[in-house]
C-alpha atoms as a PDB file:
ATOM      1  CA  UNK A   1       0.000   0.000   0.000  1.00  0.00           C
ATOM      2  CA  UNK A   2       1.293   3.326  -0.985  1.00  0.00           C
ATOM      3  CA  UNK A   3       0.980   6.043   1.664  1.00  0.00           C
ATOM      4  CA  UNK A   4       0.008   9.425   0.544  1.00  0.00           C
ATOM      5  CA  UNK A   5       2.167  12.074   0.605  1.00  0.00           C
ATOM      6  CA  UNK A   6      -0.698  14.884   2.054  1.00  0.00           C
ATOM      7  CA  UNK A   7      -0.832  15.240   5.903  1.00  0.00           C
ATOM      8  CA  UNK A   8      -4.089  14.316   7.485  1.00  0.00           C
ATOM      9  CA  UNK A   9      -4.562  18.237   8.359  1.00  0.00           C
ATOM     10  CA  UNK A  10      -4.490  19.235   4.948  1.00  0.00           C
ATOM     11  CA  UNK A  11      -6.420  16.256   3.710  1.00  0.00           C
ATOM     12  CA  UNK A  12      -8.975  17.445   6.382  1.00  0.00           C
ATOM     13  CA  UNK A  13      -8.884  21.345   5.284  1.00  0.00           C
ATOM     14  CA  UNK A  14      -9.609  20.429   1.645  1.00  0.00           C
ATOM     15  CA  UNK A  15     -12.986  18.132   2.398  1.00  0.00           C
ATOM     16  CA  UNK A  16     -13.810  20.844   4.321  1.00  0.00           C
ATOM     17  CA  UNK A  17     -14.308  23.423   1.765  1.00  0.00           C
ATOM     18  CA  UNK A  18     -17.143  21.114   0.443  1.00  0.00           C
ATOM     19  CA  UNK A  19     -20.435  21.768   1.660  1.00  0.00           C
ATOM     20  CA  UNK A  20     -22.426  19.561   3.101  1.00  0.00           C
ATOM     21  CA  UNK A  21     -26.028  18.934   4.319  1.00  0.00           C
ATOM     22  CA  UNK A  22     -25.843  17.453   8.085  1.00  0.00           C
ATOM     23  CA  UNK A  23     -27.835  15.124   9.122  1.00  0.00           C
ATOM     24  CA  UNK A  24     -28.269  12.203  11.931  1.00  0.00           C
ATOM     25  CA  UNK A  25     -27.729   8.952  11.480  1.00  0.00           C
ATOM     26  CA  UNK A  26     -30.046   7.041  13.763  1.00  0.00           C
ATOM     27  CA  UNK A  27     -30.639   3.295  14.866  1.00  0.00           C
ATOM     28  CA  UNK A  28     -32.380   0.809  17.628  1.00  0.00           C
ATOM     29  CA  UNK A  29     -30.132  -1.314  19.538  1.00  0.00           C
ATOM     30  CA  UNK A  30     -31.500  -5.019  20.374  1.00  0.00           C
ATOM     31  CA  UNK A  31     -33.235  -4.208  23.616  1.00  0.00           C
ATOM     32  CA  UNK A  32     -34.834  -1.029  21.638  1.00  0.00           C
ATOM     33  CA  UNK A  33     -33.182   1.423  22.494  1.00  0.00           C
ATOM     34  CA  UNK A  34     -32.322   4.394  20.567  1.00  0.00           C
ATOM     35  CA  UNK A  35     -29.012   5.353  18.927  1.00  0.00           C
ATOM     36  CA  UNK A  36     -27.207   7.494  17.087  1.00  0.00           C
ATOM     37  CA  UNK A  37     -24.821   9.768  15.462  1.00  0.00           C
ATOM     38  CA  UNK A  38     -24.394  12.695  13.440  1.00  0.00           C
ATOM     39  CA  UNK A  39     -23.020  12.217   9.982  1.00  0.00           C
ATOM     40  CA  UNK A  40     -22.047  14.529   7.105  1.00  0.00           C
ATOM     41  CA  UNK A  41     -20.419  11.550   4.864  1.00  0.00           C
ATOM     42  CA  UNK A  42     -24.125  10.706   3.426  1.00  0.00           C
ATOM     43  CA  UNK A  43     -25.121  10.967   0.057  1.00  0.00           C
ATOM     44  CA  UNK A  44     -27.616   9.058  -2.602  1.00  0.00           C
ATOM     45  CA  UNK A  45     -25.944   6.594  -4.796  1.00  0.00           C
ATOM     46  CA  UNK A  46     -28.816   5.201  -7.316  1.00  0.00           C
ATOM     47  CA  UNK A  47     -32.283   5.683  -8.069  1.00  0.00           C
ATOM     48  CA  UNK A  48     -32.968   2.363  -9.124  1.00  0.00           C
ATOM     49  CA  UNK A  49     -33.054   0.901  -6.581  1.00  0.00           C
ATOM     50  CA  UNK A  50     -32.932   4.152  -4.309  1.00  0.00           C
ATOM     51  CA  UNK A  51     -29.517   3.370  -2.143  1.00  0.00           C
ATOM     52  CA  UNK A  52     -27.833   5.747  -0.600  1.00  0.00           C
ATOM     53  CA  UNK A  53     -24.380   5.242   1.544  1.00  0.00           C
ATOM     54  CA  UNK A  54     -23.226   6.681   4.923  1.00  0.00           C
ATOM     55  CA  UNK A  55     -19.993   6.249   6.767  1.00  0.00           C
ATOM     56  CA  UNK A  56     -19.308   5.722  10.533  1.00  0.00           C
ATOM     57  CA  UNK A  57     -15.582   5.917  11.906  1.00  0.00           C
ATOM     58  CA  UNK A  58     -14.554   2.498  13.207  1.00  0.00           C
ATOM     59  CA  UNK A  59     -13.708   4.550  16.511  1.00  0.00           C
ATOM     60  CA  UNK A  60     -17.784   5.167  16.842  1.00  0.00           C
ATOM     61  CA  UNK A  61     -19.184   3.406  19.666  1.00  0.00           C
ATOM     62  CA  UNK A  62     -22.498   3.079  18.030  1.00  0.00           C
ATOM     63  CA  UNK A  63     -20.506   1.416  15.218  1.00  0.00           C
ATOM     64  CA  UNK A  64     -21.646  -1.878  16.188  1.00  0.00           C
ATOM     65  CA  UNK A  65     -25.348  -0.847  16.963  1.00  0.00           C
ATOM     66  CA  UNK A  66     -25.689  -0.106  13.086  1.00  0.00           C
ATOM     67  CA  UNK A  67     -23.585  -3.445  11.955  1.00  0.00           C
ATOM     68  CA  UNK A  68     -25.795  -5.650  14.188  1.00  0.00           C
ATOM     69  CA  UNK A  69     -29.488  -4.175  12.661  1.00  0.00           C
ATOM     70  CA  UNK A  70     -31.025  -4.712   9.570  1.00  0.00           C
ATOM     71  CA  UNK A  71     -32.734  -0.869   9.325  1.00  0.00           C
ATOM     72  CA  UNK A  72     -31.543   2.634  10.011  1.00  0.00           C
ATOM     73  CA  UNK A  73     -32.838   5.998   9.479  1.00  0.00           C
ATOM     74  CA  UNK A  74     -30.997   8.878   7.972  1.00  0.00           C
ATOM     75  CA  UNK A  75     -32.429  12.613   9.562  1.00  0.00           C
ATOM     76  CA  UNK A  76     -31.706  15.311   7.357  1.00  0.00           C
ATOM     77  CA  UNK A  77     -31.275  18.704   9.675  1.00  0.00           C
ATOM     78  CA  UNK A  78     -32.839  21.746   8.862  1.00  0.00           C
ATOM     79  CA  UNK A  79     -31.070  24.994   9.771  1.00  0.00           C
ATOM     80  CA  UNK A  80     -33.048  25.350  13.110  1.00  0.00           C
ATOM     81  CA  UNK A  81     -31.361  22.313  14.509  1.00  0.00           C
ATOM     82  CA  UNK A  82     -27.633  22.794  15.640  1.00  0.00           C
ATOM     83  CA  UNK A  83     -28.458  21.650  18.694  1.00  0.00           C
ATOM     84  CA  UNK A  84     -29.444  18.572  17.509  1.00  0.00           C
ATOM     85  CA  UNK A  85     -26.158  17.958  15.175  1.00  0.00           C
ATOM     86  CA  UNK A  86     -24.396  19.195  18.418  1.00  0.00           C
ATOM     87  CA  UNK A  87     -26.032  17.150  20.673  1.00  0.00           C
ATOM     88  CA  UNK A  88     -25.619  13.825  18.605  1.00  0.00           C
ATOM     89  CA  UNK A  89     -22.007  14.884  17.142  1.00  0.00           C
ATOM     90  CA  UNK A  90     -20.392  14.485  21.027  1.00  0.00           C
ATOM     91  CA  UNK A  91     -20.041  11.488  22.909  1.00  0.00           C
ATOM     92  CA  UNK A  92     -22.961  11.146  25.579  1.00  0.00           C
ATOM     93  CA  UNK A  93     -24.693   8.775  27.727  1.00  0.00           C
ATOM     94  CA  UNK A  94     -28.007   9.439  26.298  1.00  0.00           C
ATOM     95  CA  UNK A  95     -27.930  11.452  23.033  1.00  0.00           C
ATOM     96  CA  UNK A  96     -31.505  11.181  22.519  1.00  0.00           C
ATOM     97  CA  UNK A  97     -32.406  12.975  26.203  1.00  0.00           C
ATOM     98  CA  UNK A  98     -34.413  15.859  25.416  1.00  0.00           C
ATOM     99  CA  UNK A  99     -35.191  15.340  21.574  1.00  0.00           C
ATOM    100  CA  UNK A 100     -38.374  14.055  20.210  1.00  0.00           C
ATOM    101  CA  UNK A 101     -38.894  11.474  17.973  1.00  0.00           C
ATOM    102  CA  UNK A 102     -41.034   8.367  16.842  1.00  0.00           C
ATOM    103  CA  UNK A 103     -40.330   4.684  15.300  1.00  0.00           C
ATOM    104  CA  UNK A 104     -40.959   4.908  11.686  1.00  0.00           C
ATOM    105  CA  UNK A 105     -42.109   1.648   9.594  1.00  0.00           C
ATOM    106  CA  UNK A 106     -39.009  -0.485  10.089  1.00  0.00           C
ATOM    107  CA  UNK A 107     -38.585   0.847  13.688  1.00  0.00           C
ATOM    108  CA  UNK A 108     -35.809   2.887  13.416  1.00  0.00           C
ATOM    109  CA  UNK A 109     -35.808   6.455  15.262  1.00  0.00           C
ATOM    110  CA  UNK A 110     -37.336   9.169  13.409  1.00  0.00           C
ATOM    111  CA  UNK A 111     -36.136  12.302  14.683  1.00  0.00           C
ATOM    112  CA  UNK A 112     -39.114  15.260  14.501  1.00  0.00           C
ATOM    113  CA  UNK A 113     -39.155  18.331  12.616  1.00  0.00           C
ATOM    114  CA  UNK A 114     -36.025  17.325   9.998  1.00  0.00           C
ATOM    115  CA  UNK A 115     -36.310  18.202   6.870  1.00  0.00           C
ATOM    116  CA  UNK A 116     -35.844  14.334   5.480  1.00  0.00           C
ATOM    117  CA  UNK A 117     -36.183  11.150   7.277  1.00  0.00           C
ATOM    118  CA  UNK A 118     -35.048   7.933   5.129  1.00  0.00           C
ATOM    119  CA  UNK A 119     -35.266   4.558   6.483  1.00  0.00           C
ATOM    120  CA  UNK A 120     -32.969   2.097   4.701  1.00  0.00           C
ATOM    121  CA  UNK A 121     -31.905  -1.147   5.083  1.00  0.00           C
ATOM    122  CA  UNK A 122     -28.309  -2.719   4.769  1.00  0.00           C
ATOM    123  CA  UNK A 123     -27.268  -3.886   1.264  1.00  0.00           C
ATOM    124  CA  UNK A 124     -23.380  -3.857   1.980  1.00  0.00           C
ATOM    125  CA  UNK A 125     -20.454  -3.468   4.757  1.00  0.00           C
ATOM    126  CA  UNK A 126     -17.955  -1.852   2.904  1.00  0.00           C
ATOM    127  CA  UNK A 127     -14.358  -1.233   4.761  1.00  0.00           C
ATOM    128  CA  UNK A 128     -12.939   2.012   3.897  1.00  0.00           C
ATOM    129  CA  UNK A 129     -10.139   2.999   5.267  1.00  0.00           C
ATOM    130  CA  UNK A 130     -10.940   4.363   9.100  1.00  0.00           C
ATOM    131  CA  UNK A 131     -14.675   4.327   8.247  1.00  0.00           C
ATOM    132  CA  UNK A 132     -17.320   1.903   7.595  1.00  0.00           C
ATOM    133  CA  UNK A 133     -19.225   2.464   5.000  1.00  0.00           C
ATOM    134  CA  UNK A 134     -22.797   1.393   4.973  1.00  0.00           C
ATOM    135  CA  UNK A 135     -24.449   1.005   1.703  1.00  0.00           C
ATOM    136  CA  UNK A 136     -28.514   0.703   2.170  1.00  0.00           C
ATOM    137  CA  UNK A 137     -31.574   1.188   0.079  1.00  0.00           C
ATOM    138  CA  UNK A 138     -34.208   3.278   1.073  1.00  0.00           C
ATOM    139  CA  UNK A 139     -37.644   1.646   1.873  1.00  0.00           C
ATOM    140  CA  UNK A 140     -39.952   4.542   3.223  1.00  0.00           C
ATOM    141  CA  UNK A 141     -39.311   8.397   3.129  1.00  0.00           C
ATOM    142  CA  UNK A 142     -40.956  11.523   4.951  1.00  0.00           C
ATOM    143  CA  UNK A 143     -40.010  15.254   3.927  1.00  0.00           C
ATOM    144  CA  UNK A 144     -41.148  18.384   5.524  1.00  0.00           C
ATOM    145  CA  UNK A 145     -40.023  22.159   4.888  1.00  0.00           C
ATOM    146  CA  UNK A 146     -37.639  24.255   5.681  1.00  0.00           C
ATOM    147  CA  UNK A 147     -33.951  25.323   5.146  1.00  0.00           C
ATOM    148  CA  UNK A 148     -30.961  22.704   5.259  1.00  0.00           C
ATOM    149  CA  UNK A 149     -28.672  22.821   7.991  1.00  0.00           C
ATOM    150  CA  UNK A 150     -24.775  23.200   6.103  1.00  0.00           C
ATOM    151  CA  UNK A 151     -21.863  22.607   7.313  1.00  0.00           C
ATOM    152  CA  UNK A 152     -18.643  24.017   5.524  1.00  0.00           C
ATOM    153  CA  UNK A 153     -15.030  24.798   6.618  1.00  0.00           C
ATOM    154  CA  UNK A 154     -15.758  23.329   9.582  1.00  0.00           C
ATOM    155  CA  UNK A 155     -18.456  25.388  11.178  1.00  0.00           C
ATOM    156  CA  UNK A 156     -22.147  25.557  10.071  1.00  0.00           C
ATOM    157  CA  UNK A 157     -24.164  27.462   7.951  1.00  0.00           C
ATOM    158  CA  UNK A 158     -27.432  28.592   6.801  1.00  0.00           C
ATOM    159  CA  UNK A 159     -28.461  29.560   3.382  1.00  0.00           C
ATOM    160  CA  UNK A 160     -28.939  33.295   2.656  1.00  0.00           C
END
């Protein structure tokens, strides 16, 4: 394996000048319980069938929450909900205390008041270098209004 020449800073600095949408990455473990984490590495990969990929550092706790289920939900954040990215970006005990949400169809967490919720289940495990990637297609989808939340050079955004 060839190792790149481009420090991990740098590396870092120029993804960041990408914007992205944020969004929450969410989960039940095996008793039930609620998980998750916020994501920015998400993005739709085919319409036929509707996939879509997201990817989880192999460092994440949760990691093994998402290997072990069959469904997941992806909540996309509108720009109202920094606390939300905030809350589920930082390693806590609870991460869903104080935010309200409901099963959707396959039972994953629904997060209210995003501007997207996808449910998916797992196609693929896909190792990728200090992420797994999680390829899934998308069975059920709610939208709702609003404004994304963005994140870009590493602090968020709004539009406008």
């Amino acid at each position: 394996m060839v190792r790149s020449a481009i420090s991990e800073a740098s590396f870092r600095h120029a993804c960041g000048q990408f914007a992205t949408g944020v969004a929450v990455a969410t989960v039940c473990g095996p008793s039930g319980e609620p998980h998750g984490l916020t994501i920015n590495s998400f993005t739709s990969v085919s319409l036929t069938p509707p996939l879509i990929l997201i990817c989880i550092d192999y460092r994440a706790q949760v990691l093994e929450v998402f290997l072990r289920a069959s469904h997941f939900a992806v909540n996309v954040l509108r720009d109202t909900q920094q606390d939300v990215s905030n809350r589920f970006a930082y390693r806590a005990e609870d991460r869903f205390a104080g935010v309200a949400w409901a099963p959707g169809q396959t039972g994953a967490p629904l997060i209210d008041g995003v501007l997207a919720s996808i449910e998916c289940a797992t196609r693929q495990v896909i190792e990728g270098g200090d992420h797994t990637i999680l390829l899934a297609e998308a069975v059920a989808v709610n939208t709702g209004e609003g404004e994304p939340l963005l994140y870009f050079n590493s602090r968020y955004h709004r539009i406008g």
